[in-house]
C-alpha atoms as a PDB file:
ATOM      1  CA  UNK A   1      99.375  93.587 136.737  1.00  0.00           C
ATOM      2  CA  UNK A   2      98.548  92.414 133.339  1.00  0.00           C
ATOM      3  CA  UNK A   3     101.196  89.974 133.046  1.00  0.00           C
ATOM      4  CA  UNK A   4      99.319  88.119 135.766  1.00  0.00           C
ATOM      5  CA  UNK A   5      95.812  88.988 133.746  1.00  0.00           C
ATOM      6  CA  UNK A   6      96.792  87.412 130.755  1.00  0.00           C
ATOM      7  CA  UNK A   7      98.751  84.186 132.569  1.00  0.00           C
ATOM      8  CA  UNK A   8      94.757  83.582 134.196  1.00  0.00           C
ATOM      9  CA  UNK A   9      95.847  85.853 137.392  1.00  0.00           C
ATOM     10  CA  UNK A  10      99.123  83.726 138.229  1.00  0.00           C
ATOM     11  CA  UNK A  11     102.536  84.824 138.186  1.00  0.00           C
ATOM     12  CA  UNK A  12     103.787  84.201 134.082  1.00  0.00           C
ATOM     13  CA  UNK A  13     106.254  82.356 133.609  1.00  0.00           C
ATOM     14  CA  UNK A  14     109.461  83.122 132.552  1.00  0.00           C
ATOM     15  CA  UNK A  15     108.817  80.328 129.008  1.00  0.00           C
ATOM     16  CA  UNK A  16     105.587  81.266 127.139  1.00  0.00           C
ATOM     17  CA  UNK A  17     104.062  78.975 124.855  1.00  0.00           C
ATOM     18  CA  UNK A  18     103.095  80.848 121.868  1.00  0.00           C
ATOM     19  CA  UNK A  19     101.314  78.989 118.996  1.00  0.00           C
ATOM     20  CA  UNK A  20     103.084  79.033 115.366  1.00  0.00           C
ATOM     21  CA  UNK A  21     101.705  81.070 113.189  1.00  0.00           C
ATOM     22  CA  UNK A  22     102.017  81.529 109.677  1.00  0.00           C
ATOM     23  CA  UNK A  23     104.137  84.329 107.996  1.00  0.00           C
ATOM     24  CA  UNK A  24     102.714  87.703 106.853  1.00  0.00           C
ATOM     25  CA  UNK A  25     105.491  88.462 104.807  1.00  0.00           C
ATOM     26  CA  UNK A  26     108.891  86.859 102.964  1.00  0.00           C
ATOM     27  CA  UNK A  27     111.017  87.850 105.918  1.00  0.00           C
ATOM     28  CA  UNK A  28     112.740  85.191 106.896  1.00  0.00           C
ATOM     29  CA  UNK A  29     112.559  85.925 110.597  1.00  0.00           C
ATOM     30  CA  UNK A  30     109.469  87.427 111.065  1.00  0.00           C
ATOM     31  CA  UNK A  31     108.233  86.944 114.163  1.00  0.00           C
ATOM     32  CA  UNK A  32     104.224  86.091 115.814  1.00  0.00           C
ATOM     33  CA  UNK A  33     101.890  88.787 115.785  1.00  0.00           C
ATOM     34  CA  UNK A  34     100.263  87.171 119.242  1.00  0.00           C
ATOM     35  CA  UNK A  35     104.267  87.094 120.774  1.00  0.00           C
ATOM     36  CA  UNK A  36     104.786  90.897 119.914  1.00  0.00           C
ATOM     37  CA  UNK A  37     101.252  91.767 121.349  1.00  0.00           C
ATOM     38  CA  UNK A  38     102.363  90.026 124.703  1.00  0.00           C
ATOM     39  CA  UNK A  39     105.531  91.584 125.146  1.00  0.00           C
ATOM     40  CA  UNK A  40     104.187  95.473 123.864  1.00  0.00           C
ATOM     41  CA  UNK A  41     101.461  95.086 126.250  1.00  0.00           C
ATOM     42  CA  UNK A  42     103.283  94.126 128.790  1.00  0.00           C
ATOM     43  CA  UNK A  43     106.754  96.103 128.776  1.00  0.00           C
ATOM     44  CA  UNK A  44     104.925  99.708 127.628  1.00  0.00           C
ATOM     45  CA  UNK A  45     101.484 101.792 128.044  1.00  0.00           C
ATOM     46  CA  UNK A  46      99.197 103.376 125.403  1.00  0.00           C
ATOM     47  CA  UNK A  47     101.224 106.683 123.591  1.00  0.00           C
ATOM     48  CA  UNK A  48     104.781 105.410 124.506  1.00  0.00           C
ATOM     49  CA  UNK A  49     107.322 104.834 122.173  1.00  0.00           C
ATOM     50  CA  UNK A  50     108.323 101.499 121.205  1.00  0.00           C
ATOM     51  CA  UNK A  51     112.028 101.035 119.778  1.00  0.00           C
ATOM     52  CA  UNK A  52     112.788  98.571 116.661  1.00  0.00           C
ATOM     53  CA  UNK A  53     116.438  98.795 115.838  1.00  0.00           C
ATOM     54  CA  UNK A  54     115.961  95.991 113.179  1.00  0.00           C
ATOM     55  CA  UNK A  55     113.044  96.317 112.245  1.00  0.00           C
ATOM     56  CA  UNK A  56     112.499  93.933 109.415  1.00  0.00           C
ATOM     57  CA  UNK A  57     108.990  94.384 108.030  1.00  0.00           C
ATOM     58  CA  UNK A  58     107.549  95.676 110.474  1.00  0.00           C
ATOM     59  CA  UNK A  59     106.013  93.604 112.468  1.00  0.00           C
ATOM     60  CA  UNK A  60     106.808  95.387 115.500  1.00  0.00           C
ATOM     61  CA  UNK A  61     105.375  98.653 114.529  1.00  0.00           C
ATOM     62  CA  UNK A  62     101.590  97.112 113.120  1.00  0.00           C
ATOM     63  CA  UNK A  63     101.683  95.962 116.831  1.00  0.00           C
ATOM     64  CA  UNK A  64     102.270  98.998 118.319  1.00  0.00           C
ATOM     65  CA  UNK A  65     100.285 100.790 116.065  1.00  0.00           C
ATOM     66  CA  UNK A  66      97.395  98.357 117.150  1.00  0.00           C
ATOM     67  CA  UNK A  67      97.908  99.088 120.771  1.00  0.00           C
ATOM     68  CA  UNK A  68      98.373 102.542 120.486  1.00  0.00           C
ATOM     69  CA  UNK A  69     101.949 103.038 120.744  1.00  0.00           C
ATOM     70  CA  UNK A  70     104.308 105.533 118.684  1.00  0.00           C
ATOM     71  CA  UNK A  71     106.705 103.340 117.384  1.00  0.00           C
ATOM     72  CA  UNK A  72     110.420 104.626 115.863  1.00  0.00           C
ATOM     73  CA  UNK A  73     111.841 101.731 113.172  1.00  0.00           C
ATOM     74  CA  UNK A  74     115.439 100.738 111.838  1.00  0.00           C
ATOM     75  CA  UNK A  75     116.199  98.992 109.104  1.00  0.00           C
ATOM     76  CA  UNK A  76     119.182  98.727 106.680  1.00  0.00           C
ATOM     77  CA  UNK A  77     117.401  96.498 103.897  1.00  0.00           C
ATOM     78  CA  UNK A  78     115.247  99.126 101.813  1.00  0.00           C
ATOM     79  CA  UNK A  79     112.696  96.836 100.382  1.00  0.00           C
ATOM     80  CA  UNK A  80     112.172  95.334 104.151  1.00  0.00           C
ATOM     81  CA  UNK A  81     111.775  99.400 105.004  1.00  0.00           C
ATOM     82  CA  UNK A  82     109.351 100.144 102.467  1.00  0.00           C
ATOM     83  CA  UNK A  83     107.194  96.872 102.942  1.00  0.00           C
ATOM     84  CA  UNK A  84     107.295  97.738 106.655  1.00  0.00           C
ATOM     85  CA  UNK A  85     106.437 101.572 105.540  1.00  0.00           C
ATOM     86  CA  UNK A  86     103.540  99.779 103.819  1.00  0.00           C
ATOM     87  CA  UNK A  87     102.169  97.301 106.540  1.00  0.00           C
ATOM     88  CA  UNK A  88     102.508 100.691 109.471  1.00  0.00           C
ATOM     89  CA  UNK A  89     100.604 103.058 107.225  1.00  0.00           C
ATOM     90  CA  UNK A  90      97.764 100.230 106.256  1.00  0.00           C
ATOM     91  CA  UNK A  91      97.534  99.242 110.211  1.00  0.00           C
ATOM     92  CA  UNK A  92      94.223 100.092 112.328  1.00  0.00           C
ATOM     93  CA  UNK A  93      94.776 100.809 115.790  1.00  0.00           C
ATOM     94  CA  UNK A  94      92.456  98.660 118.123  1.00  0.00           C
ATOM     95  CA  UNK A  95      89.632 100.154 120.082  1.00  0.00           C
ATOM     96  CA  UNK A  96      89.671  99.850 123.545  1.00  0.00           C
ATOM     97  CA  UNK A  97      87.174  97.017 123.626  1.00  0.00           C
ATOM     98  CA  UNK A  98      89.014  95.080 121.033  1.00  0.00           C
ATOM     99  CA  UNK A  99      92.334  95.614 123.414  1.00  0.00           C
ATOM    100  CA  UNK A 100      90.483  94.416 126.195  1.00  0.00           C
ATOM    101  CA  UNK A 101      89.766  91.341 124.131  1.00  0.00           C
ATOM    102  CA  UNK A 102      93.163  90.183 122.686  1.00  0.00           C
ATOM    103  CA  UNK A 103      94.569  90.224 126.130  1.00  0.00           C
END
């Protein structure tokens, strides 16, 4: 279970403790890069599709870009679209090593 992997092979919590980071981008409610790559990893598997129905810019998609994952985005603000266009297009998705890694 890789919840349990990640959480040093106990049962995770139900509160994570997720260090602040700083922003990427002017969205005000941009969220941590290290919180989406929990919950991706966790909740879906390499080559499924990850859902975004406010998608902001984009965070959500670089991550599942990064861990392999097709990723289908919403957004009703077009200069948060085309930033997040932007930020998808320009991600690299992670080896398997480097996966292996951030976990």
């Amino acid at each position: 279970n890789l919840a349990k992997e990640i959480n040093g092979g106990k049962q995770m919590r139900n509160m994570w403790q997720i260090n602040a980071q700083r922003h990427k981008t002017k969205h005000p409610t941009e969220k941590p890069e290290v919180l989406l790559e929990r919950i991706i990893s966790i909740g879906s598997k390499e080559d499924d599709i990850v859902l975004d129905p406010f998608m902001g810019s984009g965070t959500t998609g670089v991550i599942s870009k990064k861990l392999g994952r097709k990723f289908i985005g919403i957004e009703m603000d077009k200069t948060y679209f085309d930033e997040a266009k932007i930020r998808i297009k320009n991600t690299k998705t992670m080896s398997k090593i480097e996966k292996f890694l951030s976990a």
